[in-house]
PDB file of N, CA and C in Angstrom:
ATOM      1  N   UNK A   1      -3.620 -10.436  -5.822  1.00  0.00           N
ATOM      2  CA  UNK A   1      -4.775  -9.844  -5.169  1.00  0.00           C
ATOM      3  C   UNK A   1      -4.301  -9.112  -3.918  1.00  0.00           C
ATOM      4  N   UNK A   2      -4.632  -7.671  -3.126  1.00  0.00           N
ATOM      5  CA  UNK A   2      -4.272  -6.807  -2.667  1.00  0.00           C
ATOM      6  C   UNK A   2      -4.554  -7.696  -1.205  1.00  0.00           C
ATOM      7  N   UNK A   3      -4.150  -7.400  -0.305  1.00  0.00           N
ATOM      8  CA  UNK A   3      -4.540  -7.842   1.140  1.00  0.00           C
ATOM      9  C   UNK A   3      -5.851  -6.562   1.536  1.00  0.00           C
ATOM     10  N   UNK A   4      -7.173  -6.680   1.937  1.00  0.00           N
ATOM     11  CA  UNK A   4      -7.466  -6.073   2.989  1.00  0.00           C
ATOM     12  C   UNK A   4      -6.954  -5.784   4.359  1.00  0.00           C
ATOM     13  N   UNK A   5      -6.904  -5.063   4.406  1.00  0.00           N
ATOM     14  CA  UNK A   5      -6.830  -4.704   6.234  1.00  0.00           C
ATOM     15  C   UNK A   5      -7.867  -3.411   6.613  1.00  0.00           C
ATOM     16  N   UNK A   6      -8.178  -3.981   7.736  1.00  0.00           N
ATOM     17  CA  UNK A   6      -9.652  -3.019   8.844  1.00  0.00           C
ATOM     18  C   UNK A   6      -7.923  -1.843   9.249  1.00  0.00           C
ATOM     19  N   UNK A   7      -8.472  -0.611   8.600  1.00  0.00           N
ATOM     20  CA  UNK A   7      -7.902   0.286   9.626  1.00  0.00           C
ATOM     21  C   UNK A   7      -8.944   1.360  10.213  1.00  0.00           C
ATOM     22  N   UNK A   8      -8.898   2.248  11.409  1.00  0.00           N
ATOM     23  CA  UNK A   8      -8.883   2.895  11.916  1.00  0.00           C
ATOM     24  C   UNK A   8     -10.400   4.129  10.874  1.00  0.00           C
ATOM     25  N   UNK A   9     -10.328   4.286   9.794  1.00  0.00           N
ATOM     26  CA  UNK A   9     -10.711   5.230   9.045  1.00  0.00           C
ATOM     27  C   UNK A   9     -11.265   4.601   7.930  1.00  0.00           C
ATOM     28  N   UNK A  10     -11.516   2.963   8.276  1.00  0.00           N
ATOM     29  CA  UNK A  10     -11.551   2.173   6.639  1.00  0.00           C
ATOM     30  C   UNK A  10     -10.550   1.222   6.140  1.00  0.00           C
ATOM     31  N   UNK A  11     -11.152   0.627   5.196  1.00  0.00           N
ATOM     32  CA  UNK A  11     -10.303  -0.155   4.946  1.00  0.00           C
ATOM     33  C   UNK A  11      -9.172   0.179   4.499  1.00  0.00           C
ATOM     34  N   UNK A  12      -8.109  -0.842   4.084  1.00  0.00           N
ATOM     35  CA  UNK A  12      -6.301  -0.337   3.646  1.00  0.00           C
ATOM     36  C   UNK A  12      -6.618  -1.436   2.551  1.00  0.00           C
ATOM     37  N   UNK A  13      -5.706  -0.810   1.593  1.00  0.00           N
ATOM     38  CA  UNK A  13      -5.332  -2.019   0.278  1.00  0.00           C
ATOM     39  C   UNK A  13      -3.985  -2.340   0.422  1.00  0.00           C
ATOM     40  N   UNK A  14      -3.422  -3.676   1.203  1.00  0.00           N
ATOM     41  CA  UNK A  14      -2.267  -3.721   1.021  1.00  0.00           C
ATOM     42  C   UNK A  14      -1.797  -4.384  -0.171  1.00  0.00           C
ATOM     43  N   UNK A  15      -0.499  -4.036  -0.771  1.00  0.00           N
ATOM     44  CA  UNK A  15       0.805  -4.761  -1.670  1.00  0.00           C
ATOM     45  C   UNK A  15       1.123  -6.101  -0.991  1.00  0.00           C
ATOM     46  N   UNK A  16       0.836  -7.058  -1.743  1.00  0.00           N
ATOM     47  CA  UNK A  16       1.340  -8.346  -0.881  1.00  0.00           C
ATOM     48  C   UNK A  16       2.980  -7.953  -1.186  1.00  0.00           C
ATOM     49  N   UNK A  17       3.624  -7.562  -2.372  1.00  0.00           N
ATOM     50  CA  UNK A  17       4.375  -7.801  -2.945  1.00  0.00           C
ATOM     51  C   UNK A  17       5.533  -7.258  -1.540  1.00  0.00           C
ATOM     52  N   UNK A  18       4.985  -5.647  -1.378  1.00  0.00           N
ATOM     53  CA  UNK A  18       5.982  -4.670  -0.786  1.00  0.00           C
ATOM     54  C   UNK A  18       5.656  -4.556   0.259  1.00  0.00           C
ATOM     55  N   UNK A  19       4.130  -4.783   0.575  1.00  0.00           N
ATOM     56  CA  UNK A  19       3.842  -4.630   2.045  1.00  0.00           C
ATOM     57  C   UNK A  19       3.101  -3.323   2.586  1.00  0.00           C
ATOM     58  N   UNK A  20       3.286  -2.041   1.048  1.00  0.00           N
ATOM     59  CA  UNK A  20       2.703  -0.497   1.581  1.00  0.00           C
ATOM     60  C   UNK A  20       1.462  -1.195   1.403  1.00  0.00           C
ATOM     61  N   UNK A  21       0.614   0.196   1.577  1.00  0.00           N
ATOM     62  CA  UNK A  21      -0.849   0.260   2.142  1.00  0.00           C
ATOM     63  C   UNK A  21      -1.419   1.673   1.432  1.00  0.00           C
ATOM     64  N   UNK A  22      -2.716   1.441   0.987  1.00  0.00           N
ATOM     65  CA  UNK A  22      -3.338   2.122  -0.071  1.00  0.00           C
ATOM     66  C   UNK A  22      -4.700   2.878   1.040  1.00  0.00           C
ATOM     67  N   UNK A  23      -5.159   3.657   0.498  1.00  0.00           N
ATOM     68  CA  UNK A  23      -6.951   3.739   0.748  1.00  0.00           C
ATOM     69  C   UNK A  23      -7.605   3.396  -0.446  1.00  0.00           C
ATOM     70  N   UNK A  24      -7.084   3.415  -1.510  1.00  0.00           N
ATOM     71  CA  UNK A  24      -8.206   3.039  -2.688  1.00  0.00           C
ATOM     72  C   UNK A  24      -7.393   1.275  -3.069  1.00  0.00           C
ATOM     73  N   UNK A  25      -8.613   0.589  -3.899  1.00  0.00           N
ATOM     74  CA  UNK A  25      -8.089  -0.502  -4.086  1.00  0.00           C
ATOM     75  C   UNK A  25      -7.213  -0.650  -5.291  1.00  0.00           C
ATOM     76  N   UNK A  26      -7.526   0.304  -6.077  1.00  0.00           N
ATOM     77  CA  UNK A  26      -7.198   0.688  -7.407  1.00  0.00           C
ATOM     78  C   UNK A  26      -6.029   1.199  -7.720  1.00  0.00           C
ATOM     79  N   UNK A  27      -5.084   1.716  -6.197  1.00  0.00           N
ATOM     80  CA  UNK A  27      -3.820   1.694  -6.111  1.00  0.00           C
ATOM     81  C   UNK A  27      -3.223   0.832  -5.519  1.00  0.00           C
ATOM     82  N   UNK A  28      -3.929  -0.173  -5.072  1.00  0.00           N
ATOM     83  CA  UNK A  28      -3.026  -1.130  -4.165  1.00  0.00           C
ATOM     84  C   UNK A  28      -2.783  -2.385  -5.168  1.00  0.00           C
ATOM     85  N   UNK A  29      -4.043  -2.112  -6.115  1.00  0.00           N
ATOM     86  CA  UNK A  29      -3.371  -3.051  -7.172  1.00  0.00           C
ATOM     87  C   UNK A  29      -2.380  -2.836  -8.378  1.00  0.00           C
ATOM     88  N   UNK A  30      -2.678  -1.485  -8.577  1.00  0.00           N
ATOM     89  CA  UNK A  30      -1.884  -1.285  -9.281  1.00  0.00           C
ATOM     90  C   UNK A  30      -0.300  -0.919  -8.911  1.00  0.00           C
ATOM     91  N   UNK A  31       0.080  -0.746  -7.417  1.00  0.00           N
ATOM     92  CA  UNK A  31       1.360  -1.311  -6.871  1.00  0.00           C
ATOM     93  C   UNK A  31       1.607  -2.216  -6.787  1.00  0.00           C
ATOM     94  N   UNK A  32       1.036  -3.406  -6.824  1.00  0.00           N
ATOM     95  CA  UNK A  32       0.988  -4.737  -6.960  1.00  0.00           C
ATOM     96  C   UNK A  32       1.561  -5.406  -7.784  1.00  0.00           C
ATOM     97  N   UNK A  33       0.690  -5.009  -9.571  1.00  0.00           N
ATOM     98  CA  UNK A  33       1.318  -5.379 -10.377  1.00  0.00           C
ATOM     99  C   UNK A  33       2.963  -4.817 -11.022  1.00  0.00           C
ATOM    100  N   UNK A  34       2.993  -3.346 -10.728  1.00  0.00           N
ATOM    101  CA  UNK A  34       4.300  -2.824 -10.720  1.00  0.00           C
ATOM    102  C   UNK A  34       5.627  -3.452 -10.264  1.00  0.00           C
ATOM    103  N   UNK A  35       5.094  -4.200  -8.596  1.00  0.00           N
ATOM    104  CA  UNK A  35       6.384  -4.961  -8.263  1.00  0.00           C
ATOM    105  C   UNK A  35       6.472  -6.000  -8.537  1.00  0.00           C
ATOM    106  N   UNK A  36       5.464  -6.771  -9.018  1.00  0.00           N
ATOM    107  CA  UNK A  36       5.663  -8.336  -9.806  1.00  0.00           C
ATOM    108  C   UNK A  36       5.827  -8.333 -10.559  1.00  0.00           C
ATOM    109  N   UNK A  37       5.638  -7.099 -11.903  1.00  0.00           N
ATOM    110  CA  UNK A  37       6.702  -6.955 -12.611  1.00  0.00           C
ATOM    111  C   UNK A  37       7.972  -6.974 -13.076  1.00  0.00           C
ATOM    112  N   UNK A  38       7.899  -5.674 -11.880  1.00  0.00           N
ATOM    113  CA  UNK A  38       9.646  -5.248 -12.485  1.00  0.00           C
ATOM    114  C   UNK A  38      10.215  -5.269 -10.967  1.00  0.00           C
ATOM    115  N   UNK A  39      10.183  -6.461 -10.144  1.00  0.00           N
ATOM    116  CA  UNK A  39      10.617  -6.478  -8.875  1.00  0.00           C
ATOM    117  C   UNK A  39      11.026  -4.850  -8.249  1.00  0.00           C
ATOM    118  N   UNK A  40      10.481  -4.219  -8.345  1.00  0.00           N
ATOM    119  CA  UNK A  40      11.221  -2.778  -7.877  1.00  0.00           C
ATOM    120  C   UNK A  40       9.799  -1.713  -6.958  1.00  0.00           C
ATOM    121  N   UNK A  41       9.864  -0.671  -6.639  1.00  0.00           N
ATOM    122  CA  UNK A  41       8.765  -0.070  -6.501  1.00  0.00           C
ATOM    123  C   UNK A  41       8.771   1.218  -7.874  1.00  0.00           C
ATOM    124  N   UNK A  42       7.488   1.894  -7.598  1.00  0.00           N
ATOM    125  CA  UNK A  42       7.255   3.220  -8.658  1.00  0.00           C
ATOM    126  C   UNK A  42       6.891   4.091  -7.479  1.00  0.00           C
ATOM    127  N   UNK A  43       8.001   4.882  -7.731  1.00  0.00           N
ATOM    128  CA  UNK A  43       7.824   6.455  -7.002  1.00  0.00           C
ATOM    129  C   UNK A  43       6.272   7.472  -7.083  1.00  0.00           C
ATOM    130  N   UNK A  44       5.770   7.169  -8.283  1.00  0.00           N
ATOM    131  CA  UNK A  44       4.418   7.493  -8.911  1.00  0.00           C
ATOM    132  C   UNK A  44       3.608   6.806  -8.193  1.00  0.00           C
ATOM    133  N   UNK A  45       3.696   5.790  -7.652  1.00  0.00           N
ATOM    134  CA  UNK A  45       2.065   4.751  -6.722  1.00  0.00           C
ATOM    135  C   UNK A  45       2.729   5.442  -5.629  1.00  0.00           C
ATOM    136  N   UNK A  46       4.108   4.840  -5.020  1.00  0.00           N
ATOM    137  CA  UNK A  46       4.395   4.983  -3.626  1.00  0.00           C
ATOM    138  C   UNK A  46       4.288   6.083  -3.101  1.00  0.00           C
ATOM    139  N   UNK A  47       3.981   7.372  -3.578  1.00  0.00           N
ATOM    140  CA  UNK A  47       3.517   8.244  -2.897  1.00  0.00           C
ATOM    141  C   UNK A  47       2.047   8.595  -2.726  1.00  0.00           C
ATOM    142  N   UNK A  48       1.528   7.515  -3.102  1.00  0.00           N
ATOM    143  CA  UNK A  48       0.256   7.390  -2.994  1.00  0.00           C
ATOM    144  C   UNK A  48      -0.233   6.649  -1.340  1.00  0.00           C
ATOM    145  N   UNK A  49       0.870   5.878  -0.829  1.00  0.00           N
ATOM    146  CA  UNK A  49       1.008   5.447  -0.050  1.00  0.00           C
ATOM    147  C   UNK A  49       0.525   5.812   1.474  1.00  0.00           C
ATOM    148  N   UNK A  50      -0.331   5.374   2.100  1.00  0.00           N
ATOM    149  CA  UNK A  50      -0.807   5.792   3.844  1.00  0.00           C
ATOM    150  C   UNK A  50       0.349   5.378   4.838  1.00  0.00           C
ATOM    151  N   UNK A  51       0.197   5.835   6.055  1.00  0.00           N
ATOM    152  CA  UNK A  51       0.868   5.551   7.032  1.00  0.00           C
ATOM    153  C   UNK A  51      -0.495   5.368   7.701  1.00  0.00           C
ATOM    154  N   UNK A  52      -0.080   4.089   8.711  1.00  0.00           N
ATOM    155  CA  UNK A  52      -0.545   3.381   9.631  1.00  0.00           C
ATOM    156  C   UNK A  52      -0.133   4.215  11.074  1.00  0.00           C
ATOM    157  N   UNK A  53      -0.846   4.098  12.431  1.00  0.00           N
ATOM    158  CA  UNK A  53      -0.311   4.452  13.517  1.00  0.00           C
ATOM    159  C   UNK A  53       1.544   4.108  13.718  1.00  0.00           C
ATOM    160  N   UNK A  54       1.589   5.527  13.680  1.00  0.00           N
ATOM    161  CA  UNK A  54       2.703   5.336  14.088  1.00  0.00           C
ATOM    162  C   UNK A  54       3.138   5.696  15.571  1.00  0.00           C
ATOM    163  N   UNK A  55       3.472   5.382  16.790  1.00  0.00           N
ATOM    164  CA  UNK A  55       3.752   5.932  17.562  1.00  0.00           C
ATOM    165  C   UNK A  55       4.710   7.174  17.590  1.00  0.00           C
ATOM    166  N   UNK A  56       4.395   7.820  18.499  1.00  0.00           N
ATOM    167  CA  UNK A  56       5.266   9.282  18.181  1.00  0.00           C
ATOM    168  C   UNK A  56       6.904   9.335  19.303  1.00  0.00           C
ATOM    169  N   UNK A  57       7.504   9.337  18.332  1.00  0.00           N
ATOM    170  CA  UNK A  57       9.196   9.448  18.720  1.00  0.00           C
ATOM    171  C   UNK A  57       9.005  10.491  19.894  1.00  0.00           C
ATOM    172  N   UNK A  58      10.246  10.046  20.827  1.00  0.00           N
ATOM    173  CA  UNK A  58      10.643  10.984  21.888  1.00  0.00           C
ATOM    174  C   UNK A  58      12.038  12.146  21.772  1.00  0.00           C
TER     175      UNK A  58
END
């Protein structure tokens, strides 16, 4: 089951597995089952992937 997290714009679907972060739930599970699978990630979800605040480099 995906982690919720409250972000900024809505909710996030996290990967317990990997740890990325979705906007739909429907990819966060289905990265989910990908890495409990086949222990690995899919280039095909993970660019489906959000970024969280990132602070900005100097």
């Amino acid at each position: 089951m995906v982690k919720v997290i409250q972000g900024k714009e809505g909710d996030l679907f996290q990967c317990e597995v990997c740890g990325l972060k979705y906007a739909s739930r429907e990819m966060g599970e289905r990265c989910e089952a990908w890495c409990t699978e086949h222990k690995s990630c899919n280039l095909d979800i993970i660019k489906s992937a959000v970024q969280e605040d990132i602070p900005p480099t100097l």
